[in-house]
Every structure is written in C-alpha cells, then in structure tokens.
N, C-alpha and C. Protein backbone atom coordinates (compact mmCIF):
# COMPACT_ATOMS: atom_id res chain seq x y z
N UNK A 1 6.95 -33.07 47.08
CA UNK A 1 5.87 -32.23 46.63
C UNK A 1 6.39 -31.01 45.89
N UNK A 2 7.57 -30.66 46.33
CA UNK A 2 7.94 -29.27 45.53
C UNK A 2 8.53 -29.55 44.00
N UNK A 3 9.44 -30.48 44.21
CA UNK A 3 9.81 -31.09 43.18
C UNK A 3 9.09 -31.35 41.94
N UNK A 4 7.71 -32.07 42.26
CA UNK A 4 6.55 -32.02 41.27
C UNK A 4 6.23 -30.42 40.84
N UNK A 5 5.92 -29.99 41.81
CA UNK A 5 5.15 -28.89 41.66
C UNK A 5 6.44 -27.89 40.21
N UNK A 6 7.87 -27.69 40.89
CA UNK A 6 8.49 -26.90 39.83
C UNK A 6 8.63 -27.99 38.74
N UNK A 7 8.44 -29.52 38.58
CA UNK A 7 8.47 -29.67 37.27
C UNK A 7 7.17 -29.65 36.42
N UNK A 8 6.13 -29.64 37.14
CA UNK A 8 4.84 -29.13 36.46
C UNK A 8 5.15 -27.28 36.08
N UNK A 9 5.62 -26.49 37.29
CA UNK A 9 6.05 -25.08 36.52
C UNK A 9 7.76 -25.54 35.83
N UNK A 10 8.05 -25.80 35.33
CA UNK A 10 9.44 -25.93 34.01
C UNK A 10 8.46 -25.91 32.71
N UNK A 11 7.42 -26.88 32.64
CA UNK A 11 6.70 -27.56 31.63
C UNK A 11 5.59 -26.63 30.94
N UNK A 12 4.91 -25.89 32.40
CA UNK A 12 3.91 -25.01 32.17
C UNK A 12 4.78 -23.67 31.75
N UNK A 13 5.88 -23.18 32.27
CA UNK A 13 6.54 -22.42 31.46
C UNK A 13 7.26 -22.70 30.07
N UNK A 14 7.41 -23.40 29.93
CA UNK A 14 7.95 -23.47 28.84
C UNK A 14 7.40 -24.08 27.78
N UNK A 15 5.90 -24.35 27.45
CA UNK A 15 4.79 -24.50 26.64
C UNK A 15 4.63 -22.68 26.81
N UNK A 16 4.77 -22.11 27.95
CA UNK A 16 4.18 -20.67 27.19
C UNK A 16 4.53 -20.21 26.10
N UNK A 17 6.72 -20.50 26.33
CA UNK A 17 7.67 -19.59 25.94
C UNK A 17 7.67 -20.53 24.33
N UNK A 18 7.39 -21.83 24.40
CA UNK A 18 7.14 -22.15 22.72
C UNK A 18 6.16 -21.74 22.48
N UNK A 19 5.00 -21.17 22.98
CA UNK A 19 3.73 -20.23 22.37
C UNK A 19 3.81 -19.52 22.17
N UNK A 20 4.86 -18.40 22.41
CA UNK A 20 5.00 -16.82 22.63
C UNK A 20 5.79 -17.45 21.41
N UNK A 21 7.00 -18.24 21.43
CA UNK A 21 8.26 -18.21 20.00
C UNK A 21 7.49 -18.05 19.17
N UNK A 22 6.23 -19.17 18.92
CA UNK A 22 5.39 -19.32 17.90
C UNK A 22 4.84 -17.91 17.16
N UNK A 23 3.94 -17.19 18.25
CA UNK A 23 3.29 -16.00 18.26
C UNK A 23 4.45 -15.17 17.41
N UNK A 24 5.29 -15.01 17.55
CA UNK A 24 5.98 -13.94 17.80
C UNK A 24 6.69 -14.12 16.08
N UNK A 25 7.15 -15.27 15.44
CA UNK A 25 7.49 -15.81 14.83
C UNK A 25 6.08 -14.87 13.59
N UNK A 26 5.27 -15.82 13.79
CA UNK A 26 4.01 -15.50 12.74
C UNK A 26 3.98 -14.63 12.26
N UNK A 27 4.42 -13.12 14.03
CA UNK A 27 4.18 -11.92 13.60
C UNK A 27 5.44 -10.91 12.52
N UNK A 28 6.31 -11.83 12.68
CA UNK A 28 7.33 -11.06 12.08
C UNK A 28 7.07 -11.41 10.60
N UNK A 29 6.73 -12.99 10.46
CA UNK A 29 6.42 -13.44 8.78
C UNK A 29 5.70 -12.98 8.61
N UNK A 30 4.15 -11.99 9.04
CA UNK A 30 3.45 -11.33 8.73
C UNK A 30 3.98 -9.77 8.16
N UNK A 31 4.84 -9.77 9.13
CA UNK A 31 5.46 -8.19 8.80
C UNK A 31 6.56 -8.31 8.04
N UNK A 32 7.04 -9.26 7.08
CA UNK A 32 8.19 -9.25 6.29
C UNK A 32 7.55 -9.41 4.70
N UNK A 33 6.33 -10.07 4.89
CA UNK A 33 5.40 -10.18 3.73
C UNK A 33 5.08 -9.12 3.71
N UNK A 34 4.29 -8.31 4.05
CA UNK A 34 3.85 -7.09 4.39
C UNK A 34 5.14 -6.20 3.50
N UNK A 35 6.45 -5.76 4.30
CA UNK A 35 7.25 -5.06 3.47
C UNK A 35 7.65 -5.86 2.29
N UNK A 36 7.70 -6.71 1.91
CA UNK A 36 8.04 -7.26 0.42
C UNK A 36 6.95 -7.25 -0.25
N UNK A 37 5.59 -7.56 -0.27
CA UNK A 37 4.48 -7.70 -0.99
C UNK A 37 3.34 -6.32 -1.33
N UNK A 38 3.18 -5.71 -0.36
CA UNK A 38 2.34 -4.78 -0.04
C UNK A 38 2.84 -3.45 -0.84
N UNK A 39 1.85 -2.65 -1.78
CA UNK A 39 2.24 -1.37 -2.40
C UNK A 39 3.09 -0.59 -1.08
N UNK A 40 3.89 0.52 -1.98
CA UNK A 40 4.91 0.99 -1.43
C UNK A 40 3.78 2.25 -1.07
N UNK A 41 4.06 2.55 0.63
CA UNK A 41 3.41 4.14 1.20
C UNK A 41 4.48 5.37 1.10
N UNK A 42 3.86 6.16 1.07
CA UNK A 42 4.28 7.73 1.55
C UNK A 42 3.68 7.77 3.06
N UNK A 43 4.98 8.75 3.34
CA UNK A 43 4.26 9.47 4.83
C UNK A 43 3.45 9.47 5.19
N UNK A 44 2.73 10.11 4.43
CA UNK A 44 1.11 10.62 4.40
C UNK A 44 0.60 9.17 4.20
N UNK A 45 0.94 7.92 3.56
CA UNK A 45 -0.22 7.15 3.20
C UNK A 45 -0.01 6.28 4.57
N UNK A 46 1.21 6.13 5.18
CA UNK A 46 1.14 5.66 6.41
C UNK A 46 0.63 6.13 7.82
N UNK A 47 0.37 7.15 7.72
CA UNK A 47 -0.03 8.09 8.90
C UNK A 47 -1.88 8.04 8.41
N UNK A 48 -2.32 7.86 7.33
CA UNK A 48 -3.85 7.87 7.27
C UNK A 48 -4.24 6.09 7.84
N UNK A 49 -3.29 5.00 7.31
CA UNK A 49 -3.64 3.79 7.48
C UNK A 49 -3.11 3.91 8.98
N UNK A 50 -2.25 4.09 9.44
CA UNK A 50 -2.13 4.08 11.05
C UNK A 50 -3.66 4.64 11.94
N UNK A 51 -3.81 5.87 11.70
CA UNK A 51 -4.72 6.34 12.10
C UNK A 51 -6.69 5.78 12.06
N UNK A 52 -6.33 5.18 10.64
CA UNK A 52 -7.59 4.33 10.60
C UNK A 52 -7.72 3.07 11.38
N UNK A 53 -6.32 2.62 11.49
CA UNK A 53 -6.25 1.50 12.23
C UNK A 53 -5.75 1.92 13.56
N UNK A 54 -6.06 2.58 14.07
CA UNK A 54 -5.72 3.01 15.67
C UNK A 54 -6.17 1.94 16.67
N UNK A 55 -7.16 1.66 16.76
CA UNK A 55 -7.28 0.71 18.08
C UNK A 55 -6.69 -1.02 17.94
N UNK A 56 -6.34 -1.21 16.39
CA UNK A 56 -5.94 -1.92 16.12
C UNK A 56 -4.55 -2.70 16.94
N UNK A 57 -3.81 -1.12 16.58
CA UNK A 57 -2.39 -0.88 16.49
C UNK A 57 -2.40 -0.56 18.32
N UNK A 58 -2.93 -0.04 19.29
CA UNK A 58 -2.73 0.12 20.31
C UNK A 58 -3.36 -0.86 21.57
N UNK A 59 -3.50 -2.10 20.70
CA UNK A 59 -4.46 -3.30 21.88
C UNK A 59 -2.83 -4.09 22.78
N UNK A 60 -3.36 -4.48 23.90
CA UNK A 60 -2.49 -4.69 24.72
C UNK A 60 -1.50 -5.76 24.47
N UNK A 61 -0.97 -6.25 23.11
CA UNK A 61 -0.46 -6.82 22.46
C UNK A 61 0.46 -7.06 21.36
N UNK A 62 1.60 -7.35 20.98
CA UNK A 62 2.23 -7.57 19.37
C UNK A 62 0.91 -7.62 18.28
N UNK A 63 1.16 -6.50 17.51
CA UNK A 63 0.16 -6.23 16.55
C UNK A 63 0.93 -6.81 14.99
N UNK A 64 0.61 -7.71 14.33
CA UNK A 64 1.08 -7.61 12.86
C UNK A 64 0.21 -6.65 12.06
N UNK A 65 0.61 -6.84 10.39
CA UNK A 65 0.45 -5.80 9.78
C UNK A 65 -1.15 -5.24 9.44
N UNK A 66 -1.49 -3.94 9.34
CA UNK A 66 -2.78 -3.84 8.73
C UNK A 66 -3.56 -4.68 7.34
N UNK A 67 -4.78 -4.45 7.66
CA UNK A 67 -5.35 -5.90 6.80
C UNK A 67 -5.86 -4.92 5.74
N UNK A 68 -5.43 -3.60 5.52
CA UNK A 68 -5.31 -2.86 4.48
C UNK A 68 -4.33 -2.19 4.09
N UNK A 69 -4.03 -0.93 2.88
CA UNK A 69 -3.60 -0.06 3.01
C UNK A 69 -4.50 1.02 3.19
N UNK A 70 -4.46 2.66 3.40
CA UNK A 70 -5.01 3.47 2.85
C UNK A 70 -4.27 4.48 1.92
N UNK A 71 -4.66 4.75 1.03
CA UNK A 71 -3.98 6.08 0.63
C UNK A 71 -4.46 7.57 0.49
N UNK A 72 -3.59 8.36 0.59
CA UNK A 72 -4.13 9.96 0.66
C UNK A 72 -3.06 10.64 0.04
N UNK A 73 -3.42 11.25 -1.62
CA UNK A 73 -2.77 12.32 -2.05
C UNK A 73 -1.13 11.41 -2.16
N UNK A 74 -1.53 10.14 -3.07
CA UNK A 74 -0.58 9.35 -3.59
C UNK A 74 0.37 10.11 -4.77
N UNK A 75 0.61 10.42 -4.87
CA UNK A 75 1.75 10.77 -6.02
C UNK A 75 2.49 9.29 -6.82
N UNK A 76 2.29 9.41 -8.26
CA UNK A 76 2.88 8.54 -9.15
C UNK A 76 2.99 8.92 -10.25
N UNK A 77 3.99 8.09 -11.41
CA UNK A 77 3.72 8.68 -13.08
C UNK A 77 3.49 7.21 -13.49
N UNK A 78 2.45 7.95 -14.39
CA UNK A 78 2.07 6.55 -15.22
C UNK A 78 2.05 7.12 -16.82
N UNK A 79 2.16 6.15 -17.48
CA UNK A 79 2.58 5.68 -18.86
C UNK A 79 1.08 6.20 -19.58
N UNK A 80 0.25 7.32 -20.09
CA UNK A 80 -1.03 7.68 -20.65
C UNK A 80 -1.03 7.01 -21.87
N UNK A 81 -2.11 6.82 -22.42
CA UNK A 81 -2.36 6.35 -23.78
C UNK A 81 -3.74 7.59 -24.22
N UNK A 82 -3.71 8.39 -24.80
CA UNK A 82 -4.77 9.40 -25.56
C UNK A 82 -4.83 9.18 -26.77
N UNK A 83 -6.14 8.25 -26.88
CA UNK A 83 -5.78 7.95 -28.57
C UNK A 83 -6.71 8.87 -29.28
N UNK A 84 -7.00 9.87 -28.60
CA UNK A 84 -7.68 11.50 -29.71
C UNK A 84 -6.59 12.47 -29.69
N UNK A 85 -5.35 12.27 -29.23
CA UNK A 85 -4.46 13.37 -29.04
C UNK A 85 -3.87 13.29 -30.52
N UNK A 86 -3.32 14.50 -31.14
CA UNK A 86 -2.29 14.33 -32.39
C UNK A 86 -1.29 13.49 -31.96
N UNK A 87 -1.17 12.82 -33.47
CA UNK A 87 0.25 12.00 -33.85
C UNK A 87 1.31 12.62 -32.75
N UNK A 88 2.14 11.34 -32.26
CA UNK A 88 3.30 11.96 -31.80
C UNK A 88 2.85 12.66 -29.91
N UNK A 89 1.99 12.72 -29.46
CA UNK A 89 1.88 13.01 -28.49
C UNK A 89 0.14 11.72 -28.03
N UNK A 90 -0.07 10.71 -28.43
CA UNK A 90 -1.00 9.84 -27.87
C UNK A 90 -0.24 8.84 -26.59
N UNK A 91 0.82 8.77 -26.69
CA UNK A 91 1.56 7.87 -25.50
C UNK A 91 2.37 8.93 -24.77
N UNK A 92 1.88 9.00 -23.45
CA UNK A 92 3.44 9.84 -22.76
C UNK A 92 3.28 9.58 -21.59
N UNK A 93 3.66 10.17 -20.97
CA UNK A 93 4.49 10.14 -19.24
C UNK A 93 3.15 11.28 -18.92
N UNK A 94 3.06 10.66 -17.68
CA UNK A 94 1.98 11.99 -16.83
C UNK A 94 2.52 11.82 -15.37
N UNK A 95 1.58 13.07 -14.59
CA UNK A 95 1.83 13.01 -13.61
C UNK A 95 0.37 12.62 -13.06
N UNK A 96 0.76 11.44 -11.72
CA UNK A 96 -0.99 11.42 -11.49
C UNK A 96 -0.89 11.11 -9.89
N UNK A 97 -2.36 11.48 -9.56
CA UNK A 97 -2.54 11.59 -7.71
C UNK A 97 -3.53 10.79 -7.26
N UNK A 98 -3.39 9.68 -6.46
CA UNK A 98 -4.20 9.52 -6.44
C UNK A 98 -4.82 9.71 -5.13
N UNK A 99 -5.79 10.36 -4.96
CA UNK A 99 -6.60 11.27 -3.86
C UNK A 99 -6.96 10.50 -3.10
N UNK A 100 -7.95 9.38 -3.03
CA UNK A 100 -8.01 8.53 -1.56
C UNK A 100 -8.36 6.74 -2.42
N UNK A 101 -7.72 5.66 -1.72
CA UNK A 101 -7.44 4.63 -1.85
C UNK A 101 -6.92 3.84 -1.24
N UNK A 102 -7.80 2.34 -1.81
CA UNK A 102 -7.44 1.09 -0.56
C UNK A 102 -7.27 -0.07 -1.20
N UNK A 103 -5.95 -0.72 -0.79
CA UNK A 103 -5.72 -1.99 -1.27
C UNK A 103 -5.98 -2.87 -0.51
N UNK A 104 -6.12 -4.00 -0.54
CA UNK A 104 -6.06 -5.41 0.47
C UNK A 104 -5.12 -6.00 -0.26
N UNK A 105 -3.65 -5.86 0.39
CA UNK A 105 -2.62 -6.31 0.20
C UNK A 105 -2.60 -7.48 -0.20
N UNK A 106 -3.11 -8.61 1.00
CA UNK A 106 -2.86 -9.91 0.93
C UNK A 106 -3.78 -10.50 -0.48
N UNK A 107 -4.69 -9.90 -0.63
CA UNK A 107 -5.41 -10.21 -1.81
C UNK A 107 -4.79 -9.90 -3.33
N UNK A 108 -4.04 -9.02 -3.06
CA UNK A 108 -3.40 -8.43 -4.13
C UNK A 108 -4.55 -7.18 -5.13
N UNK A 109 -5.59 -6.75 -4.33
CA UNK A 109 -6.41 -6.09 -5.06
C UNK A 109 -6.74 -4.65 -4.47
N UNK A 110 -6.86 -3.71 -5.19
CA UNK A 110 -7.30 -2.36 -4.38
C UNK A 110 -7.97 -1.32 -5.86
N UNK A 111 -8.13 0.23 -5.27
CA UNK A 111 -8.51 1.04 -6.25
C UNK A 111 -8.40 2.05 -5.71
N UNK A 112 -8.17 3.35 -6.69
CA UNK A 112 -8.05 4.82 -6.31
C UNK A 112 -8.58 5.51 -6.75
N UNK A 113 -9.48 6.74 -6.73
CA UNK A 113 -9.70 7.69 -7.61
C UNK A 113 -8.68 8.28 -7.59
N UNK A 114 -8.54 8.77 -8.79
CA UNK A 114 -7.47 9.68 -9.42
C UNK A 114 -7.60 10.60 -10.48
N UNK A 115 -6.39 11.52 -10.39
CA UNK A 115 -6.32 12.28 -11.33
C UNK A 115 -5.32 12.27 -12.14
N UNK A 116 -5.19 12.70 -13.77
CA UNK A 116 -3.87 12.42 -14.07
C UNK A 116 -3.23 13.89 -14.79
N UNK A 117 -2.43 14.18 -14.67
CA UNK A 117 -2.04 16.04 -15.40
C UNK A 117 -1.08 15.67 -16.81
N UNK A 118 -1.47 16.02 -17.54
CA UNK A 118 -0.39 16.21 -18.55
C UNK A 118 -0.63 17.04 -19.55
N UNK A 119 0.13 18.05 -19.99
CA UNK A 119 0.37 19.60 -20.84
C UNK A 119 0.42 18.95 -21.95
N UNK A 120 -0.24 19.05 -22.81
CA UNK A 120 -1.03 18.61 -24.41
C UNK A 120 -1.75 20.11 -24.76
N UNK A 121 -0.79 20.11 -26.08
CA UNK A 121 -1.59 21.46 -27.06
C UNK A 121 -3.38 21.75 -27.27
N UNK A 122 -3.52 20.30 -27.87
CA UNK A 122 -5.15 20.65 -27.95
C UNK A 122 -5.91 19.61 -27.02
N UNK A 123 -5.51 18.88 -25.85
CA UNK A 123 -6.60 17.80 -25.62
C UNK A 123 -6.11 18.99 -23.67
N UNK A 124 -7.62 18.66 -22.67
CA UNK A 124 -6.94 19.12 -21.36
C UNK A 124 -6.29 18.30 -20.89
N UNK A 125 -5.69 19.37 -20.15
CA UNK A 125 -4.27 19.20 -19.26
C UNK A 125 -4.77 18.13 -18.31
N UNK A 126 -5.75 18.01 -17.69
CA UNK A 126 -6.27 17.28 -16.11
C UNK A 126 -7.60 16.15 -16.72
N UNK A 127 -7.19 15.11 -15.86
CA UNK A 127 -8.75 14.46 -15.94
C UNK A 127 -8.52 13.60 -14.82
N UNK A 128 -9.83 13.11 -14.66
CA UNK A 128 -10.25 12.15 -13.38
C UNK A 128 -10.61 11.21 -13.48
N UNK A 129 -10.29 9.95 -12.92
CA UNK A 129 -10.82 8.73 -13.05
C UNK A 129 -10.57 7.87 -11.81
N UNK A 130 -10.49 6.54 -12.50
CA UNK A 130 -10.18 5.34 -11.66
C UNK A 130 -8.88 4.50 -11.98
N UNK A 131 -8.37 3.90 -10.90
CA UNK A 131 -7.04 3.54 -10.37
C UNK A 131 -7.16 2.04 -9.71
N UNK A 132 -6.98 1.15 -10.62
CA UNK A 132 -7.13 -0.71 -10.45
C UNK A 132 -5.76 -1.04 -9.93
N UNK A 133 -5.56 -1.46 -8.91
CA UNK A 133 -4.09 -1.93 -8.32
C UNK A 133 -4.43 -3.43 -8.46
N UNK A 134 -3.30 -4.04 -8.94
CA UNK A 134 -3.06 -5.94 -8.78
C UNK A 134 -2.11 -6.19 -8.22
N UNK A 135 -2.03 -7.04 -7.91
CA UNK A 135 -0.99 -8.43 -7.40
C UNK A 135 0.14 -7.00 -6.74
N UNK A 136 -0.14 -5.77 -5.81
CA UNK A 136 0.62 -4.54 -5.16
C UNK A 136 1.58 -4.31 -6.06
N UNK A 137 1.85 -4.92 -7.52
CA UNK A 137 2.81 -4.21 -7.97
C UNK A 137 1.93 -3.31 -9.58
N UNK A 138 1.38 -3.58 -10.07
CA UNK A 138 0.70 -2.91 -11.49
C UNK A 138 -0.59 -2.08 -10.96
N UNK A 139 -0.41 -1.10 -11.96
CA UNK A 139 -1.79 -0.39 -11.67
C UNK A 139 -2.03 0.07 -12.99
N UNK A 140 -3.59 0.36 -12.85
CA UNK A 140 -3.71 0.73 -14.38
C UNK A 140 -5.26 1.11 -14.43
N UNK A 141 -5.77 2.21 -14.91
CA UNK A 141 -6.57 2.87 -15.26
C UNK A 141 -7.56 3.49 -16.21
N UNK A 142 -8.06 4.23 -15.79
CA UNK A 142 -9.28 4.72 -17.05
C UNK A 142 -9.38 6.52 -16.65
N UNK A 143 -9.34 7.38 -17.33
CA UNK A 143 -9.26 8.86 -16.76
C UNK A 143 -10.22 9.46 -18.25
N UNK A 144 -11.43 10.18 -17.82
CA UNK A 144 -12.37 11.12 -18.27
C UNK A 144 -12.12 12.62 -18.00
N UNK A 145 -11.77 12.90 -19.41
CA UNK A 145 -11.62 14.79 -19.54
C UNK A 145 -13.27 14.92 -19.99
N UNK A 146 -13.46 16.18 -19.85
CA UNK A 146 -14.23 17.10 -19.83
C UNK A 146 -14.79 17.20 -21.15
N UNK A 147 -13.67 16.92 -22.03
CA UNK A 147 -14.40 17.33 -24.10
C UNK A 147 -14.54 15.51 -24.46
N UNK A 148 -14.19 15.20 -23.82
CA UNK A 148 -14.49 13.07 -24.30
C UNK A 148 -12.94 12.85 -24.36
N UNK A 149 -12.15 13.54 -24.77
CA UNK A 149 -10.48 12.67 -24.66
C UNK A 149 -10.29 11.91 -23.87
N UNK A 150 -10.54 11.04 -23.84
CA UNK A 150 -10.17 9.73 -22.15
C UNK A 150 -9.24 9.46 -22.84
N UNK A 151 -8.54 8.53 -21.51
CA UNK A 151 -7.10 7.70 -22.08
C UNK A 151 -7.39 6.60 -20.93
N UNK A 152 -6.27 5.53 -21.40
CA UNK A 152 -6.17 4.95 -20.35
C UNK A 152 -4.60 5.02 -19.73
N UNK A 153 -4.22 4.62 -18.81
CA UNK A 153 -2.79 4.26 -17.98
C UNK A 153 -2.57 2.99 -17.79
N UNK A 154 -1.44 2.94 -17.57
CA UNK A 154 -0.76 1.89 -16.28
C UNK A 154 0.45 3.04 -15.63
N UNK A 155 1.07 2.26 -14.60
CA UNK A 155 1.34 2.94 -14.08
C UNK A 155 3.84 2.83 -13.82
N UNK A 156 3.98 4.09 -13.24
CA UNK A 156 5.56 3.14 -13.26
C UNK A 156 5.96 4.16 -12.00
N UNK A 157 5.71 3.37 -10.85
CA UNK A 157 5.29 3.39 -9.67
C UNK A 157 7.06 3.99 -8.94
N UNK A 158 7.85 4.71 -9.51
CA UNK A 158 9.06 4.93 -8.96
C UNK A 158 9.51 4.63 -7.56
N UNK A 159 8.26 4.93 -6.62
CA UNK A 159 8.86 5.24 -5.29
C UNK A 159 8.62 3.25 -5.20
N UNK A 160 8.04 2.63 -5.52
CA UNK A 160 8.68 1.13 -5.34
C UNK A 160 9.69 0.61 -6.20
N UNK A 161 10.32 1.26 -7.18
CA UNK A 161 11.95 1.09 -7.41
C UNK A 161 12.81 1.95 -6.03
N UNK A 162 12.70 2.85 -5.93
CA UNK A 162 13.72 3.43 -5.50
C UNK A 162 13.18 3.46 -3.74
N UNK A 163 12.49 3.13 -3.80
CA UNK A 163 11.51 3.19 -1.85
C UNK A 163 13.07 2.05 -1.25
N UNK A 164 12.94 2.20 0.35
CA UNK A 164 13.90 1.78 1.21
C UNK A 164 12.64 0.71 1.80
N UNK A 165 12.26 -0.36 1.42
CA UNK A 165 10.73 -1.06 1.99
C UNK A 165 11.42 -1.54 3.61
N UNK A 166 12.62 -1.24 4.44
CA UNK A 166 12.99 -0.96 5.79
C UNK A 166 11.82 -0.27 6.16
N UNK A 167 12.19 1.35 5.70
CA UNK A 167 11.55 2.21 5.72
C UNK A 167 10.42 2.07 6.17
N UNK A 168 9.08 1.61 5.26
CA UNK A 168 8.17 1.42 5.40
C UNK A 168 7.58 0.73 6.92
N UNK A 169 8.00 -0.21 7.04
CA UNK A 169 8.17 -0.87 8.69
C UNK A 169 8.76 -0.10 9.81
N UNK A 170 9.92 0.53 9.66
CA UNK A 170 10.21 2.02 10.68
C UNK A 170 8.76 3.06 10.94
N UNK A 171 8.64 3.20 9.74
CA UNK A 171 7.53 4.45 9.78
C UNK A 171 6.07 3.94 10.62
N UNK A 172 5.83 2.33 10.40
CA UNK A 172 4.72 1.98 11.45
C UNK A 172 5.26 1.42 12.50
N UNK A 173 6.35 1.42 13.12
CA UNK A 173 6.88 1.47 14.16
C UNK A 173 6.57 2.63 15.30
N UNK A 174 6.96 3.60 14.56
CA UNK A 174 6.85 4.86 15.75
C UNK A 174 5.27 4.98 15.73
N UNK A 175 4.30 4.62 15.21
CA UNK A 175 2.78 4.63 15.79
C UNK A 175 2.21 3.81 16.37
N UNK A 176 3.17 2.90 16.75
CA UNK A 176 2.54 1.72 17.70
C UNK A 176 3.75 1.79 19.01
C-alpha cells in the first residue's frame, strides 16, 4: 500500500514540477521578448507603468511582463521637417517630450502627445502634437504651432541605441 501510494506521489509530483518548468519557462520567454521588442523606458516611464500595474505585479505569483507600456515626460530627438521654415533650416534635429503615452508592445502600436522645441529665427520655438509609435522601434508625428508652421517628425530614439535593455528588466525587478 505505501509503495503505491509514493508512486502515485513521484508521479503527482512530478507532473507539478513539469508544470511549474513549463510556467516558468513561458514566463521568462515573455520577459526576454519584452526586453528585446518593447520601446526602450526611462526611470520615470518604468515607475508610472509599475505603478499602474500594481496589483498586477503584486498577485501571489510569477508575474510576466506588462500588457502595456506607460510613458511620462519621455525625452527623445527626432528628425523635424518645417516646410514654411526658410531655406536651409526646413529639416533639423529637435528636441521632443513626450508628456503621457501608451504602447501595446506586443501589438507593436502606441501614441503620445507631445511636444517638440526647436530655436528657428522666424517660425516658434515649441509646438504640440501627436506621437504614432510602430512595430516599438519608429515613431513619427504631426506637431501644430500657434502661427500654422506644422511639421512633421520621425523620430531617432537614442536611448534605444545606447539603453542597457538588462537594465530595463532590473528596474521592474525591484517593484515586484
């Protein structure tokens, strides 16, 4: 009788422990996609998506990755196009923020409002618009000044050249 009994528990344990491998497995290919695929965060953009996802991240369980991003007070430069600006200053480098925004990674789709700054003689310095993210790596835009000068962007996203995407997975580590 005992004999049965521990080879019914060998069997029943060890269907757990290939369930848990399984589990556990998924969650890491979830979280390796996640750092290779998913736009690159700041501090700040990880600490707003942690926080939105709080009960998420603290259920009595291995959590994989959020089924968003958020962003807050993104910092990037993107490539402007002002085609009312004088000769010689319609294409340049700006600086742009984008104030609050959400991608769905796995989809490859998101959006930001934003702003973009750039010091031009006669067109303004600042305008505001919208911020189209694809496939987490391109972004690209539409920004409305104040006298009609719009432009559009794309974007050249530095901190995902030079980002540590480790990093990124450390940083939602310590909130779970």
């Amino acid at each position: 009788m005992v004999g049965a009994a521990l080879t019914f528990q060998f069997h029943y344990t060890d269907q757990i422990l290939k369930d848990n491998g399984m589990k556990l497995e998924s969650l890491q290919n979830q979280w390796t996609s996640f750092i290779d695929d998913a736009r690159y965060q700041t501090p700040l953009d990880v600490w707003v998506t942690t926080k939105w996802y709080e009960e998420y991240f603290k259920r009595d369980q291995l959590s994989g990755p959020p089924p968003t991003q958020l962003f807050l007070l993104h910092p990037t430069l993107v490539y402007e196009h002002l085609p009312d600006a004088e000769k010689g200053s319609k294409d340049d480098l700006s600086l742009a923020v984008e104030w609050g925004g959400i991608n769905w990674w796995r989809k490859g789709i998101g959006f930001s409002v934003a702003s973009v700054y750039k010091d031009r003689k006669s067109e303004p310095a600042v305008g505001h618009g919208l911020m189209i993210h694809v496939k987490n790596k391109y972004s690209f835009g539409y920004i409305e000044r104040n006298d009609g000068d719009n432009s559009f962007f794309i974007n050249v996203d530095l901190m995902e050249l030079f980002g540590n995407k480790q990093e990124k997975y450390d940083k939602y580590k310590k909130y779970f």
